[in-house]
Protein backbone atom coordinates (compact mmCIF):
# COMPACT_ATOMS: atom_id res chain seq x y z
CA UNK A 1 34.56 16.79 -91.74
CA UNK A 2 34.18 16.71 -95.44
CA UNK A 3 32.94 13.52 -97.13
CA UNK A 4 33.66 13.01 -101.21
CA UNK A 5 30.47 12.63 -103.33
CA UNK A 6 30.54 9.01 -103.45
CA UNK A 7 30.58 8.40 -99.82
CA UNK A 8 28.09 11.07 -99.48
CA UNK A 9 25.63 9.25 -101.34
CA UNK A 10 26.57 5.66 -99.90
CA UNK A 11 25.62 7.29 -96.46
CA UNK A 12 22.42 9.02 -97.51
CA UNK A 13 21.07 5.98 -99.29
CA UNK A 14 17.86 3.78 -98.55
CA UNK A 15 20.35 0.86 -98.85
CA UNK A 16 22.29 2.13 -96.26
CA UNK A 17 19.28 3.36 -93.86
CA UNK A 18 18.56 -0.06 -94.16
CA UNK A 19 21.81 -1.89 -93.36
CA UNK A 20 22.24 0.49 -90.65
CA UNK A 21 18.57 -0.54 -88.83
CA UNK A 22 18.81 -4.15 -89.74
CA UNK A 23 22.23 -5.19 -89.43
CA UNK A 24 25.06 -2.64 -87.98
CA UNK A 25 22.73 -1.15 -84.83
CA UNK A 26 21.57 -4.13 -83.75
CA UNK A 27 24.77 -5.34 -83.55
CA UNK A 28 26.49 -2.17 -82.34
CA UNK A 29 24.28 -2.14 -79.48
CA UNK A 30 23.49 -5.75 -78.89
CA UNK A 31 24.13 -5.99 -75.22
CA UNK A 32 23.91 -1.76 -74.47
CA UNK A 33 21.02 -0.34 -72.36
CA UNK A 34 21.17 3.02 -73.41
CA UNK A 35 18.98 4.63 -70.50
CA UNK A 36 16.13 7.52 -70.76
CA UNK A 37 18.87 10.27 -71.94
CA UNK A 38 20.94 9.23 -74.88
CA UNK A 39 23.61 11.90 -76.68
CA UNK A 40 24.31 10.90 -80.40
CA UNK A 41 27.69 12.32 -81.60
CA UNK A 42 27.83 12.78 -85.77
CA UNK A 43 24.49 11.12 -87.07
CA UNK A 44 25.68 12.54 -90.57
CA UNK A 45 22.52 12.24 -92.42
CA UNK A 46 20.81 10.66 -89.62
CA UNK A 47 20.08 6.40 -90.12
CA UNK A 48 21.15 5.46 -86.76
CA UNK A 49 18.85 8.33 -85.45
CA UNK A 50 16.27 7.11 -86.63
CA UNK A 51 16.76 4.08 -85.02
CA UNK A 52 17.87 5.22 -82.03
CA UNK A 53 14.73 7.14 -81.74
CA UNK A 54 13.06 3.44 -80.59
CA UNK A 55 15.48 2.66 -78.08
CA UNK A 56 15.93 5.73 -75.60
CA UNK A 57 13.13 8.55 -74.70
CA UNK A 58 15.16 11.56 -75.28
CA UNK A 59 17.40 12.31 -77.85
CA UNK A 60 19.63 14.46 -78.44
CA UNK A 61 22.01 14.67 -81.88
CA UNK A 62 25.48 16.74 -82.35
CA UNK A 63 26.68 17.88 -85.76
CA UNK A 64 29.26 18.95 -87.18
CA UNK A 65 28.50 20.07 -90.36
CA UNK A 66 25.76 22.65 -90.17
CA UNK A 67 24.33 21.47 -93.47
CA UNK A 68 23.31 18.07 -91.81
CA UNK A 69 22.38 19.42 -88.53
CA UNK A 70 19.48 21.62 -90.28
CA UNK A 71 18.33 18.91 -92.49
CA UNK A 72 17.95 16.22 -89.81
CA UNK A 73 16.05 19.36 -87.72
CA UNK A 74 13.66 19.69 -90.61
CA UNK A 75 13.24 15.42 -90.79
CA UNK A 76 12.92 14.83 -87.45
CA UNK A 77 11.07 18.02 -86.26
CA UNK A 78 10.66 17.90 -82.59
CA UNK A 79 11.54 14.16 -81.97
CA UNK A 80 15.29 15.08 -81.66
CA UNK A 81 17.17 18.16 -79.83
CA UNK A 82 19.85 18.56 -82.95
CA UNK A 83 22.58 20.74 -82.13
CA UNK A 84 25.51 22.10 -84.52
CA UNK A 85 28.36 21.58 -82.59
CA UNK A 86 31.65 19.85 -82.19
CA UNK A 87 32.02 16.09 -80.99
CA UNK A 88 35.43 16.81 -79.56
CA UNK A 89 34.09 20.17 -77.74
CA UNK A 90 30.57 19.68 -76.91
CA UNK A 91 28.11 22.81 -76.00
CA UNK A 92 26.67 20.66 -73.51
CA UNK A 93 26.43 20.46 -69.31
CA UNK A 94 28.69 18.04 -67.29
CA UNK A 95 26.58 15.00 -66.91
CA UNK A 96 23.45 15.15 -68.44
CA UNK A 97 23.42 12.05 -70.38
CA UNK A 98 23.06 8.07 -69.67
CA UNK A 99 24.40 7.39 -72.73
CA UNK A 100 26.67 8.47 -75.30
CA UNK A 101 26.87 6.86 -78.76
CA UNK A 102 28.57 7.22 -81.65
CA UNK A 103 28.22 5.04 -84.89
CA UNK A 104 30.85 4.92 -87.75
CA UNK A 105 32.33 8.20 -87.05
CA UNK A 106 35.41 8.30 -85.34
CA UNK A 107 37.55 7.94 -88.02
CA UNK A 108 35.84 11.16 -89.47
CA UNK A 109 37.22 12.84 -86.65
CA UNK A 110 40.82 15.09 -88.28
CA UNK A 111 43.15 13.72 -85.83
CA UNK A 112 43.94 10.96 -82.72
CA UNK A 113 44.19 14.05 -80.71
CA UNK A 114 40.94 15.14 -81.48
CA UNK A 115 39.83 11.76 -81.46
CA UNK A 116 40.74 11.81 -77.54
CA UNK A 117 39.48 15.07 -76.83
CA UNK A 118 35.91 13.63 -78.01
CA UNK A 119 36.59 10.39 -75.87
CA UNK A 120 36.63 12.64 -72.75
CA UNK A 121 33.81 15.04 -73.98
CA UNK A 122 32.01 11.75 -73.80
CA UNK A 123 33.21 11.25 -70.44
CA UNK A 124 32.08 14.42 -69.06
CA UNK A 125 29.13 14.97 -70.16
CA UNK A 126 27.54 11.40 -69.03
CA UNK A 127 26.02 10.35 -65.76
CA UNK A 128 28.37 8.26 -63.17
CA UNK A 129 27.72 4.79 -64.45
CA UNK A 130 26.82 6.02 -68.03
CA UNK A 131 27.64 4.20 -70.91
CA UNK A 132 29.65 5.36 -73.63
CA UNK A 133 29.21 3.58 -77.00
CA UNK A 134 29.44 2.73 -81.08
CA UNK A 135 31.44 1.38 -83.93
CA UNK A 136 33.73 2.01 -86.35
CA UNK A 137 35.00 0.60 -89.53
CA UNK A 138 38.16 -1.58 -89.57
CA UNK A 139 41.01 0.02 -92.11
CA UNK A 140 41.58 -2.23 -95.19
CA UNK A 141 41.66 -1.03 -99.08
CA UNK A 142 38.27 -0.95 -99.75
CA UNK A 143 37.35 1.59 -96.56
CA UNK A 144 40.58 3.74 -98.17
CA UNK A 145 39.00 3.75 -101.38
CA UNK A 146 35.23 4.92 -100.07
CA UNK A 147 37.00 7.84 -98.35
CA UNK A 148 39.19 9.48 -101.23
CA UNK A 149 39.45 12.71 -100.94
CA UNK A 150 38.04 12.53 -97.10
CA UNK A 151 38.87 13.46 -93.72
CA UNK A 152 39.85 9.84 -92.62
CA UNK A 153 41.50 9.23 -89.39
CA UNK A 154 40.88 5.24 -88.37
CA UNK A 155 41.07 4.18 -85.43
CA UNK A 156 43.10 1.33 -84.70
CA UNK A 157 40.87 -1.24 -82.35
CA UNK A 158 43.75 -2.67 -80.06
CA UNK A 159 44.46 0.98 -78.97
CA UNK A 160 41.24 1.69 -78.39
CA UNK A 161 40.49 0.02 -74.73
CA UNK A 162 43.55 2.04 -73.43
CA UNK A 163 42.94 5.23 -75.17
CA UNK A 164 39.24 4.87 -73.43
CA UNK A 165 40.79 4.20 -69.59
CA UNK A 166 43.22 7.25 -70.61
CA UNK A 167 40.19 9.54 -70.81
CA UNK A 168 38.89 8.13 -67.60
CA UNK A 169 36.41 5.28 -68.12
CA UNK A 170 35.80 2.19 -67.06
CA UNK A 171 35.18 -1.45 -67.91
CA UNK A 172 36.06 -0.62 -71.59
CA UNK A 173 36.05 -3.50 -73.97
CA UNK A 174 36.24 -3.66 -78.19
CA UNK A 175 34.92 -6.43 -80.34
CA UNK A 176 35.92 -7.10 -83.72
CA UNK A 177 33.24 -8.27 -86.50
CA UNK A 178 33.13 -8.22 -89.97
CA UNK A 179 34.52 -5.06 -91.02
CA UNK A 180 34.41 -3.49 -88.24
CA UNK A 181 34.60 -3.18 -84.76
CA UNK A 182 32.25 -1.92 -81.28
CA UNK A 183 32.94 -0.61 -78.30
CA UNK A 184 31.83 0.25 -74.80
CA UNK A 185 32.78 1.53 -71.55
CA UNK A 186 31.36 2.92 -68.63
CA UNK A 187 31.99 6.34 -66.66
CA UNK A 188 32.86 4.96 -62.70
CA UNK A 189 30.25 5.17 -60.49
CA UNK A 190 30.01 8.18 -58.47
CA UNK A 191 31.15 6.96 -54.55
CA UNK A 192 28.93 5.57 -52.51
């Protein structure tokens, strides 16, 4: 999902590594217990990995662009399983995870369509009762400008809760901030 050369540098910045740890994860996640087994879908040149690697004990990364996926392999050597693959078709087992999180990427994603097939790749490939998580920028000019000449797709936040229950989870909810928005919902329970 190609990114123009401004916006490629934005997201590979120290600036943004550190806006990313000290304000938009800790926000993102502020209420989320992510669990021992956390999938990461498009950590792009991989700030929110490196954060995430303090809140779970395995994780596990899926890129799309095979560029990325080697370099974070080479920066973050064994501490991350980093896997070139797709977020909408994932070349993972049904299950595995407790969590699934995905942080300002969803509107990198070509399509709604494909949008929704990685909402329910999400879906199967957590635990019952796993969490599935992240943000997203709002749309406005300035976003539009940033992504000239990108794939950009946003995703509209009051469709989101129902597009979430539509690929079968649960107790979905979206909050809007400044500039962007988070989400979270659960995969049901399995039956007692």
């Amino acid at each position: 999902m190609p990114m123009n050369f401004v916006h490629r540098r934005l997201c590979s910045s120290r600036r943004w590594a550190r806006a990313v740890r000290d304000r938009l994860l800790p926000w993102a996640l502020a209420d989320a217990r992510l669990g021992p087994d956390t999938l990461e879908i498009g950590p792009g040149y991989g700030a929110t990995t490196r954060v995430l690697l303090g809140r779970t004990e395995r994780l596990t990364a899926v890129e799309s662009d095979a560029s990325y996926a080697l370099r974070l392999r080479r920066l973050l050597g064994g501490r991350v399983d980093v896997v070139h693959g797709d977020g909408a078709d994932l070349p993972l087992p049904d299950g595995r995870f407790d969590s699934v999180v995905c942080f300002t990427v969803l509107h990198h994603v070509p399509s709604a369509a494909a949008q929704d097939r990685l909402f329910a790749e999400a879906r199967r490939v957590l635990r019952p009762g796993g969490l599935f998580t992240g943000c997203d920028a709002l749309d406005g000019w300035g976003f539009r400008a940033i992504h000239l000449g990108d794939t950009c797709v946003p995703v509209p936040p009051e469709t989101l809760a129902a597009r979430l229950r539509a690929a079968g989870f649960a107790d979905c909810s979206v909050t809007l901030g400044k500039g962007s928005f988070r989400f979270a919902a659960r995969r049901a329970p399995a039956p007692a």
